[in-house]
PDB file of N, CA and C in Angstrom:
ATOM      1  N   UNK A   1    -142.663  52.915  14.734  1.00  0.00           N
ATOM      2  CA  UNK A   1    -143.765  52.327  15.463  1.00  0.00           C
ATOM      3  C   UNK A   1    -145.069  53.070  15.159  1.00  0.00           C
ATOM      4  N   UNK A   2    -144.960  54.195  15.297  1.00  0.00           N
ATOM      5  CA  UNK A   2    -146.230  55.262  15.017  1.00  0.00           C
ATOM      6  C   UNK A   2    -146.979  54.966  13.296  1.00  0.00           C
ATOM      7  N   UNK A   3    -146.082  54.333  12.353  1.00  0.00           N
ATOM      8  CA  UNK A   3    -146.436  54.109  11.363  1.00  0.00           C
ATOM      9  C   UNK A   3    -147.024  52.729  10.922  1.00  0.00           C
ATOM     10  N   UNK A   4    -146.891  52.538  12.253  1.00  0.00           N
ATOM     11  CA  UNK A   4    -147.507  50.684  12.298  1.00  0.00           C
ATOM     12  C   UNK A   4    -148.763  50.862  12.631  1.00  0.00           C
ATOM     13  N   UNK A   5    -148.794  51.566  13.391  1.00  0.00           N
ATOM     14  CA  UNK A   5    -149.692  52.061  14.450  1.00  0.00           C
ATOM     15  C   UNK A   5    -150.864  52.667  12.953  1.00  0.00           C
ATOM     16  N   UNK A   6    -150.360  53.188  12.670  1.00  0.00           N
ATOM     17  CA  UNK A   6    -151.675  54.699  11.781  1.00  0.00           C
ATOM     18  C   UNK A   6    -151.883  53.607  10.601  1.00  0.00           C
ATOM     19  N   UNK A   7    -150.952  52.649   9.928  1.00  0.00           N
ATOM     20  CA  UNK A   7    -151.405  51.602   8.978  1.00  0.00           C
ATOM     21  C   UNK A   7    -152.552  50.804   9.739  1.00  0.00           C
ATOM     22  N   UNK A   8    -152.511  50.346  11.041  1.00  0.00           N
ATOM     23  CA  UNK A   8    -153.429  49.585  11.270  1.00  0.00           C
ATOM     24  C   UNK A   8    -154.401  50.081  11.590  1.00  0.00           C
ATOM     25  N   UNK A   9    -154.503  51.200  12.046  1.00  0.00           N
ATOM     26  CA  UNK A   9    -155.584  52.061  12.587  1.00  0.00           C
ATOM     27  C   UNK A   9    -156.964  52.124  11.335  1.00  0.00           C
ATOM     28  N   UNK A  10    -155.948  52.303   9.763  1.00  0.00           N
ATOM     29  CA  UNK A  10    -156.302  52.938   8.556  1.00  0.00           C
ATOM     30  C   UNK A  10    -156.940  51.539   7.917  1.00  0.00           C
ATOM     31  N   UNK A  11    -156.339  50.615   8.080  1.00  0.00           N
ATOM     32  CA  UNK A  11    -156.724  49.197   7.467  1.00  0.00           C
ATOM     33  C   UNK A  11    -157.924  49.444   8.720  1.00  0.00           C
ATOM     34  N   UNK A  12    -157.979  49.083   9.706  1.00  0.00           N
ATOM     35  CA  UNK A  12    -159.042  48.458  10.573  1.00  0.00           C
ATOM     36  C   UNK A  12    -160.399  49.121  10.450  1.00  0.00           C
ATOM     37  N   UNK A  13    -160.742  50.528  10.621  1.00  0.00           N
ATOM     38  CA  UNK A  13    -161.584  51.659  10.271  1.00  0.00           C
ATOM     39  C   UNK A  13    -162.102  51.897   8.878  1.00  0.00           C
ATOM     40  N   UNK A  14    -161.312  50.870   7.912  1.00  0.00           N
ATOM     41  CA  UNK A  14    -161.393  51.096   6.798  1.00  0.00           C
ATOM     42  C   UNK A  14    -163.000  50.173   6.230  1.00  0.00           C
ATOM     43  N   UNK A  15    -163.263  49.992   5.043  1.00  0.00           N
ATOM     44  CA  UNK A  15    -164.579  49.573   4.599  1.00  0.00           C
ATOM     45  C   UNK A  15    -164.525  48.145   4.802  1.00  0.00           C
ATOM     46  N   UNK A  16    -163.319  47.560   4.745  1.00  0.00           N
ATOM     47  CA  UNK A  16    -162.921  46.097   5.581  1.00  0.00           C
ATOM     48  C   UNK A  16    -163.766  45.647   6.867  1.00  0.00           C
ATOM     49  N   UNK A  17    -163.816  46.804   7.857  1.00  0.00           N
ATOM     50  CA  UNK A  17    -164.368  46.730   9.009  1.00  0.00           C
ATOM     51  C   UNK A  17    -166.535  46.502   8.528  1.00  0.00           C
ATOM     52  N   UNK A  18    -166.591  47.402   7.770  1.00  0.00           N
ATOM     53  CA  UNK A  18    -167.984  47.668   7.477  1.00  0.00           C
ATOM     54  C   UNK A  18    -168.668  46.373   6.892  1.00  0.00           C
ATOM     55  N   UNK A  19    -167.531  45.523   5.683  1.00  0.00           N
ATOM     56  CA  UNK A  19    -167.818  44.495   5.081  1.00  0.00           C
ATOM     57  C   UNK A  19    -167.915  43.240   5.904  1.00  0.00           C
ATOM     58  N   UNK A  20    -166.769  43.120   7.237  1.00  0.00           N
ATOM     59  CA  UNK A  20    -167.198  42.269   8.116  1.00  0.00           C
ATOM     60  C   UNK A  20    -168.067  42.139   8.951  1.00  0.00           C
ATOM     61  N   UNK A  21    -168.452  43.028   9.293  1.00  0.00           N
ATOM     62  CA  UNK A  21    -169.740  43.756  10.197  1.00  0.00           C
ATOM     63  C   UNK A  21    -171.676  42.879   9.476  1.00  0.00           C
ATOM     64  N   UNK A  22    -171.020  43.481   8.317  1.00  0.00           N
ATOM     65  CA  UNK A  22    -172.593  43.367   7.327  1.00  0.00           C
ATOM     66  C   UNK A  22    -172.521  41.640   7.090  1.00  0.00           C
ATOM     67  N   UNK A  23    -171.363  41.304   6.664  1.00  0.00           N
ATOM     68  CA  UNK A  23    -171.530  39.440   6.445  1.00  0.00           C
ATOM     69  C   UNK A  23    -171.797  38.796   7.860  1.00  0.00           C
ATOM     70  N   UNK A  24    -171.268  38.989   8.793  1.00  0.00           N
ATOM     71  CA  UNK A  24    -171.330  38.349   9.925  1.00  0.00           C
ATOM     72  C   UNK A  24    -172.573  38.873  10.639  1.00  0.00           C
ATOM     73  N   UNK A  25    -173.672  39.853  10.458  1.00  0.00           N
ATOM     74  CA  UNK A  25    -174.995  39.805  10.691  1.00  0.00           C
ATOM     75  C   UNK A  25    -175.543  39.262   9.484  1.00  0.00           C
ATOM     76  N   UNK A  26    -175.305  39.007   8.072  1.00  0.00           N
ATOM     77  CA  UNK A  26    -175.739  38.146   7.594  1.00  0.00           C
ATOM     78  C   UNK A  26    -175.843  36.637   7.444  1.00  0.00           C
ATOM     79  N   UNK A  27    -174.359  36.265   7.832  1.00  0.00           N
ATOM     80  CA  UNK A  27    -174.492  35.248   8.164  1.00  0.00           C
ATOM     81  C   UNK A  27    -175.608  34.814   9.680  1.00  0.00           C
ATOM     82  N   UNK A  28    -175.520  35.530  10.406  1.00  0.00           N
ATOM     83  CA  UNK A  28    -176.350  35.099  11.831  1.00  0.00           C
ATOM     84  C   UNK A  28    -177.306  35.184  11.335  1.00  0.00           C
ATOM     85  N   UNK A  29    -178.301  35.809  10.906  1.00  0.00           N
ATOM     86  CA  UNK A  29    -179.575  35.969  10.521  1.00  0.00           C
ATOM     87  C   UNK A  29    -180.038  34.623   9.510  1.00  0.00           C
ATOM     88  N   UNK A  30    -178.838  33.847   8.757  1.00  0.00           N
ATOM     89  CA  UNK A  30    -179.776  33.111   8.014  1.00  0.00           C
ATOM     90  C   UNK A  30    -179.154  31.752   8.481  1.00  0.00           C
ATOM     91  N   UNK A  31    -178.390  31.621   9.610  1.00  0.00           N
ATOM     92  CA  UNK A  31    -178.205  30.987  10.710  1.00  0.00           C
ATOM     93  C   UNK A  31    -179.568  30.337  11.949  1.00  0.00           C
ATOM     94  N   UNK A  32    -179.810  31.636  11.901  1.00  0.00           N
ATOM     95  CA  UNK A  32    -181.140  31.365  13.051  1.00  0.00           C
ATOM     96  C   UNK A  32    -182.129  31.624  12.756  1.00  0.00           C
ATOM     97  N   UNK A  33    -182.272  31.599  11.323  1.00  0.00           N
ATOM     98  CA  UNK A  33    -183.024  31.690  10.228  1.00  0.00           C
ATOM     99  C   UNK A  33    -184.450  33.093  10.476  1.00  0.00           C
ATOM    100  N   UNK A  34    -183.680  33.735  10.512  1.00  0.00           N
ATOM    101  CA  UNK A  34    -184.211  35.192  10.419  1.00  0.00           C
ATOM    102  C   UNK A  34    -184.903  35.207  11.620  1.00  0.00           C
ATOM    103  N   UNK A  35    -184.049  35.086  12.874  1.00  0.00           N
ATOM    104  CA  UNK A  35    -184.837  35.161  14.222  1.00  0.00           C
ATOM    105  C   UNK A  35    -185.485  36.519  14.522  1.00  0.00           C
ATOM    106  N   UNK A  36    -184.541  37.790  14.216  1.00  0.00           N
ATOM    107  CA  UNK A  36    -184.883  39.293  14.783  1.00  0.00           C
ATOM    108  C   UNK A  36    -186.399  39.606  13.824  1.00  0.00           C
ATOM    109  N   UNK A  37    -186.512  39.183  12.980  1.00  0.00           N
ATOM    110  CA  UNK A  37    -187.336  39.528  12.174  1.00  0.00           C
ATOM    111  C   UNK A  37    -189.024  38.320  12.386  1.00  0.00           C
ATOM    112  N   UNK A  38    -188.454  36.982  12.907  1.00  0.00           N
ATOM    113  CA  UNK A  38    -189.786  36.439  13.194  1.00  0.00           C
ATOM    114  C   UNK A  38    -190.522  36.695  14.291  1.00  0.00           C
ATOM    115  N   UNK A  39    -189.983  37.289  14.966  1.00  0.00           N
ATOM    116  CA  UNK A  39    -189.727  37.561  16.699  1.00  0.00           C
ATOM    117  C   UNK A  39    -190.085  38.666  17.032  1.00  0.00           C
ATOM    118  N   UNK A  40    -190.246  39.839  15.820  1.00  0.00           N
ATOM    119  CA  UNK A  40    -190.691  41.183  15.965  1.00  0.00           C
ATOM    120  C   UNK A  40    -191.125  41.691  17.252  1.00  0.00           C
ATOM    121  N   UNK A  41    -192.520  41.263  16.591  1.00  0.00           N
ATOM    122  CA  UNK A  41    -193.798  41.289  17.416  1.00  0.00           C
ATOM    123  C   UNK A  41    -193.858  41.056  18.565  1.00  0.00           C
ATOM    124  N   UNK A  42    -193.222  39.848  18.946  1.00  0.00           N
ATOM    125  CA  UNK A  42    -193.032  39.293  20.386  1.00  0.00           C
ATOM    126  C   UNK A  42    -192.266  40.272  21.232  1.00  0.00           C
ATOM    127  N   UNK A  43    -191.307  40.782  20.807  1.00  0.00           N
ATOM    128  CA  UNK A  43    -190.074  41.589  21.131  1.00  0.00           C
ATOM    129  C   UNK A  43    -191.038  42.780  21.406  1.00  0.00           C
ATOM    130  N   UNK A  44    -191.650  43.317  21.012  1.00  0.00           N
ATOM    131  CA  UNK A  44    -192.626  44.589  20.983  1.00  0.00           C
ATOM    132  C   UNK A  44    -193.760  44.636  21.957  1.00  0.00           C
ATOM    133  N   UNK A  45    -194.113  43.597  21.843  1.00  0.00           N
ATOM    134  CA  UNK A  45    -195.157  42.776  22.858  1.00  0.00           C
ATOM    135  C   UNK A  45    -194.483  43.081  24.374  1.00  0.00           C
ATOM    136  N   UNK A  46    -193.625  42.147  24.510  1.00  0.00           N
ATOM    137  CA  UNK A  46    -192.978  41.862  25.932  1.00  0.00           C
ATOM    138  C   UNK A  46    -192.776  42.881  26.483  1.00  0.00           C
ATOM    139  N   UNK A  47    -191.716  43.624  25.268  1.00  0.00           N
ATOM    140  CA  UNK A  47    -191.301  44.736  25.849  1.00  0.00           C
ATOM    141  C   UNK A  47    -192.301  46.301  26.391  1.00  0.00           C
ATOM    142  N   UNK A  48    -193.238  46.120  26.096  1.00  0.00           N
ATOM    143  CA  UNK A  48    -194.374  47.188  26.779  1.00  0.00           C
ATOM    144  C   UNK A  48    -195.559  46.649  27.715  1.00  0.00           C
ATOM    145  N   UNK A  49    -195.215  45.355  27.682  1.00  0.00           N
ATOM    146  CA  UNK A  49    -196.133  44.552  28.438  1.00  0.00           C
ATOM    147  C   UNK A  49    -196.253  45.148  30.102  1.00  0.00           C
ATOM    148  N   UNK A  50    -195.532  45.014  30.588  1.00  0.00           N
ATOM    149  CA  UNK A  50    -195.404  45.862  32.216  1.00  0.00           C
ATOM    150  C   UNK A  50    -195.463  44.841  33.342  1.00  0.00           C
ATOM    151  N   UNK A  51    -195.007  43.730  32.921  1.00  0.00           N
ATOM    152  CA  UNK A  51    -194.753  43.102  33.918  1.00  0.00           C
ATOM    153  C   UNK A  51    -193.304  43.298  34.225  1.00  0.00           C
ATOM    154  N   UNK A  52    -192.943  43.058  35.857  1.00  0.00           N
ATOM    155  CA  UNK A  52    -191.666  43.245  36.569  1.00  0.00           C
ATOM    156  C   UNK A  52    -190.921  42.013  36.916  1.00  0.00           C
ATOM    157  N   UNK A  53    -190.053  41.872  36.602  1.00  0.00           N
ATOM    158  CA  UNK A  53    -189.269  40.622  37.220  1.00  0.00           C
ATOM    159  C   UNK A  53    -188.924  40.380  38.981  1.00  0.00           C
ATOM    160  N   UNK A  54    -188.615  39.224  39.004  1.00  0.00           N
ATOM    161  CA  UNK A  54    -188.592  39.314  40.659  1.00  0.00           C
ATOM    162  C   UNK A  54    -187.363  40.341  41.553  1.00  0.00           C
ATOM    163  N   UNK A  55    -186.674  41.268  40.733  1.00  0.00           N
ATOM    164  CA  UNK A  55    -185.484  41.740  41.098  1.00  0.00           C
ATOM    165  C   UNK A  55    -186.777  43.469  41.386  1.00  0.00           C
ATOM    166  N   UNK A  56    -187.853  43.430  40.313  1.00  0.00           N
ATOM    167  CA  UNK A  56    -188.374  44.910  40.714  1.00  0.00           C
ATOM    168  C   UNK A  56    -188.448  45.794  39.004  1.00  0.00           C
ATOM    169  N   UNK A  57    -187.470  45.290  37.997  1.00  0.00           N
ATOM    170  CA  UNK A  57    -187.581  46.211  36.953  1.00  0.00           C
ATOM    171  C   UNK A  57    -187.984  45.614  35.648  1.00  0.00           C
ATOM    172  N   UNK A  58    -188.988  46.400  35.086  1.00  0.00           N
ATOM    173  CA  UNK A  58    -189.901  45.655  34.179  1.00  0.00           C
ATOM    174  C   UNK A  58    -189.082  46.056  32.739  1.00  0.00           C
ATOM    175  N   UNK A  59    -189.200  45.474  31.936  1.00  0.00           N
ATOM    176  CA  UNK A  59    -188.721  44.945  30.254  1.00  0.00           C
ATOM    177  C   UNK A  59    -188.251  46.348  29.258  1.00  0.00           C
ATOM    178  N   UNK A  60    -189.399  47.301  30.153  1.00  0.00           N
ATOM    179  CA  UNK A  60    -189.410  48.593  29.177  1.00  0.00           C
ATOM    180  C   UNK A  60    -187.937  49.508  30.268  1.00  0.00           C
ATOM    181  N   UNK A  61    -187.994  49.215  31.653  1.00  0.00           N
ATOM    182  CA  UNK A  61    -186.626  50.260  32.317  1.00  0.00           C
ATOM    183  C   UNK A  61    -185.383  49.180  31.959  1.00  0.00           C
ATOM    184  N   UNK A  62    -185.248  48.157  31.547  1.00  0.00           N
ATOM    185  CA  UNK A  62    -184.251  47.243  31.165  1.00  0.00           C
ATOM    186  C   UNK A  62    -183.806  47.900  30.023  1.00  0.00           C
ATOM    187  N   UNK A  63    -184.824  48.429  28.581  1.00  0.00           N
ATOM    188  CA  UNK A  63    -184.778  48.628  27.827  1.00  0.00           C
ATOM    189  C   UNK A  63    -184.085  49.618  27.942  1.00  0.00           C
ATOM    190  N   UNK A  64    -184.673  51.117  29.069  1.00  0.00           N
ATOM    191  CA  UNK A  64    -184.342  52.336  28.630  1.00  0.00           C
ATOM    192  C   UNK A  64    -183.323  52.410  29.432  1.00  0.00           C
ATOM    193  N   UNK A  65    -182.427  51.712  30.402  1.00  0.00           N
ATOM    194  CA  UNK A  65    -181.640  51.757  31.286  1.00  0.00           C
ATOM    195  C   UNK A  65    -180.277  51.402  29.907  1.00  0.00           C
ATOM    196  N   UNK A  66    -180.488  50.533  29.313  1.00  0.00           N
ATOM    197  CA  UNK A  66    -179.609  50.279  28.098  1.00  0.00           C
ATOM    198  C   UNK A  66    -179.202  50.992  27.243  1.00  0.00           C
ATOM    199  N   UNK A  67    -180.476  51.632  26.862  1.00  0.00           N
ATOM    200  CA  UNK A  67    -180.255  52.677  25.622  1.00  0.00           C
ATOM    201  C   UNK A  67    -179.622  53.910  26.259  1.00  0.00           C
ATOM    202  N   UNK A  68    -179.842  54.608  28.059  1.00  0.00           N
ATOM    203  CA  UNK A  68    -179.161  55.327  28.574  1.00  0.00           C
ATOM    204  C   UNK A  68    -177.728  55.366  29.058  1.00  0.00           C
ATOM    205  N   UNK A  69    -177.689  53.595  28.950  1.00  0.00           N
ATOM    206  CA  UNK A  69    -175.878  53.671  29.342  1.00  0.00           C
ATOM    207  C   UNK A  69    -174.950  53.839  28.026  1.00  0.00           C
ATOM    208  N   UNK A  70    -175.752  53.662  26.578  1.00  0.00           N
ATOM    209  CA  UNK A  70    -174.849  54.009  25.447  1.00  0.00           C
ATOM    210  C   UNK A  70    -175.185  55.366  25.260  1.00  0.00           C
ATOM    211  N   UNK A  71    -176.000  56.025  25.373  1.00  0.00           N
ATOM    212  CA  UNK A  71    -176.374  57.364  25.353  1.00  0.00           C
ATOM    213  C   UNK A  71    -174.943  58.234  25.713  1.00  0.00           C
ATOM    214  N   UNK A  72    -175.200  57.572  27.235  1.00  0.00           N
ATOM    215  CA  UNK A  72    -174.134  58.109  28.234  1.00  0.00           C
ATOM    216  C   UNK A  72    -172.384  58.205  27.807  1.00  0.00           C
ATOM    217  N   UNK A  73    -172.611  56.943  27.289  1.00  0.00           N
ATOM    218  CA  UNK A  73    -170.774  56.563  27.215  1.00  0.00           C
ATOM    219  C   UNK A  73    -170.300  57.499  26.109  1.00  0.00           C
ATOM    220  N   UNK A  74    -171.373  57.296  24.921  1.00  0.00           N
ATOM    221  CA  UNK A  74    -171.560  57.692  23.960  1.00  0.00           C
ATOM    222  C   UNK A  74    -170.928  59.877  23.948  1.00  0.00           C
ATOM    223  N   UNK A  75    -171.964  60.155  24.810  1.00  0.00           N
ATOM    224  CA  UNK A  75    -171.815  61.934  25.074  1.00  0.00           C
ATOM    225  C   UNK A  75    -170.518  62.062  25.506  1.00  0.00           C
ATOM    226  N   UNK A  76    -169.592  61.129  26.401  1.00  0.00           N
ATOM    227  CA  UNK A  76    -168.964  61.110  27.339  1.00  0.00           C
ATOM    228  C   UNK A  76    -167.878  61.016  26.346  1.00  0.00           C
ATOM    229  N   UNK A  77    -167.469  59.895  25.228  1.00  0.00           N
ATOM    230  CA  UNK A  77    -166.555  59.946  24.157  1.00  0.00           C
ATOM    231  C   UNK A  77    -166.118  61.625  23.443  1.00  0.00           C
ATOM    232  N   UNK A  78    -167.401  62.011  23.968  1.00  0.00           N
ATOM    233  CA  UNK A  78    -166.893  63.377  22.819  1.00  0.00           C
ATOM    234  C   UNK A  78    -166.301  64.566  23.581  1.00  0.00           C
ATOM    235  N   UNK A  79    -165.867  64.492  24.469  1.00  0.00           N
ATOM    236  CA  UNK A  79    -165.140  64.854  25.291  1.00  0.00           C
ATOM    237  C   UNK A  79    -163.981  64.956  25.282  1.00  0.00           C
ATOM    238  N   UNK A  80    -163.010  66.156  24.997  1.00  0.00           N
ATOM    239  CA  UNK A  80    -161.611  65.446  25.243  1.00  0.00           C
ATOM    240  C   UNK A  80    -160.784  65.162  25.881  1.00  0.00           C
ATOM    241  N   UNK A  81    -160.023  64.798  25.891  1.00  0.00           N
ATOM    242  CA  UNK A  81    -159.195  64.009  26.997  1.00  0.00           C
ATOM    243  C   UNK A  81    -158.909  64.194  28.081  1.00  0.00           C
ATOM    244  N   UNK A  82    -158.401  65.893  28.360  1.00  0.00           N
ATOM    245  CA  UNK A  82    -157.775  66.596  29.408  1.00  0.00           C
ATOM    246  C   UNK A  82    -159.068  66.723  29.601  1.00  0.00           C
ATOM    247  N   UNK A  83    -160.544  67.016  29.070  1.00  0.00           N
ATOM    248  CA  UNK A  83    -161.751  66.992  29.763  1.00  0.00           C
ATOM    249  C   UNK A  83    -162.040  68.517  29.747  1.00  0.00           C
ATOM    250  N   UNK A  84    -161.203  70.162  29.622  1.00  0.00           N
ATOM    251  CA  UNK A  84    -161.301  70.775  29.185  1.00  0.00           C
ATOM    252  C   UNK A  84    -162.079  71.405  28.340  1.00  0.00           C
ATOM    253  N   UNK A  85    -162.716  70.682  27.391  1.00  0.00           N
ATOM    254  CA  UNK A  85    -163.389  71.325  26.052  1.00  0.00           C
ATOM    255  C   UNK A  85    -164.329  70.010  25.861  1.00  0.00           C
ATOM    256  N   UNK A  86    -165.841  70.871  25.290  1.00  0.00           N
ATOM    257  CA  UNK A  86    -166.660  69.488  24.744  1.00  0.00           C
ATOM    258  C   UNK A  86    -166.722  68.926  23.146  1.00  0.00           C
ATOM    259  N   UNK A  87    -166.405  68.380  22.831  1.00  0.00           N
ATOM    260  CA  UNK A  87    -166.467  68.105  21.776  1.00  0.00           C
ATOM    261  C   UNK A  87    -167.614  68.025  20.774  1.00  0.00           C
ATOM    262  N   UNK A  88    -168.779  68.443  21.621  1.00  0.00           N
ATOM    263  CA  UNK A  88    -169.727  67.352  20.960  1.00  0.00           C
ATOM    264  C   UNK A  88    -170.427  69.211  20.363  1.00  0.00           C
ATOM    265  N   UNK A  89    -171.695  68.851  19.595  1.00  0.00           N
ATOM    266  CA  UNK A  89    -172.231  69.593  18.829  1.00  0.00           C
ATOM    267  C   UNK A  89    -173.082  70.693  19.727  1.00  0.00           C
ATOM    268  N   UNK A  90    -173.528  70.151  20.858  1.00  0.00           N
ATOM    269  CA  UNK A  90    -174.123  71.257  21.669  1.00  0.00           C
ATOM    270  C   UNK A  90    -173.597  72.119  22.562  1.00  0.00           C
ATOM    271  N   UNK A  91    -171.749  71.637  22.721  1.00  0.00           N
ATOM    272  CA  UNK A  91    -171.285  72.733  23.865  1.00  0.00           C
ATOM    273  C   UNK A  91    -170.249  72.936  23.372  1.00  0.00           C
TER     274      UNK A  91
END
């Protein structure tokens, strides 16, 4: 079982994964015919603009509230298991 296990692990992680990754944002992009890229500006715009939605949080704490929950999960992965030891480069 363990050898089923480490074959698929090895196929999945492998450049297979990277090649599907890169076609399937290529395909979307000339799908919606290069939306991220016509949209830049707008995206840049909005997002520092400073208006608040009716809930209270404006475009830019949406933004950084996002980038802090992968931040987070992110530091939190490098951790190991028993939680014991940090994994990561600063501790």
């Amino acid at each position: 079982m363990q050898g089923i296990v480490d074959w698929l692990n090895d196929y999945i992680w492998s450049n297979a994964l990277v090649y599907f990754i890169l076609g399937t944002g290529s395909v979307l992009t000339f799908a919606t015919r290069f939306f991220q890229f016509r949209h830049f500006k707008d995206m840049i715009r909005l997002t520092f603009k400073g208006e608040t939605s009716k809930a209270g949080i404006s475009s830019f704490q949406a933004v950084s509230m996002s980038i802090g929950s992968r931040a987070g999960n992110f530091e939190s992965s490098l951790q190991s298991p028993t939680g014991t030891e940090n994994l990561s480069a600063n501790g």
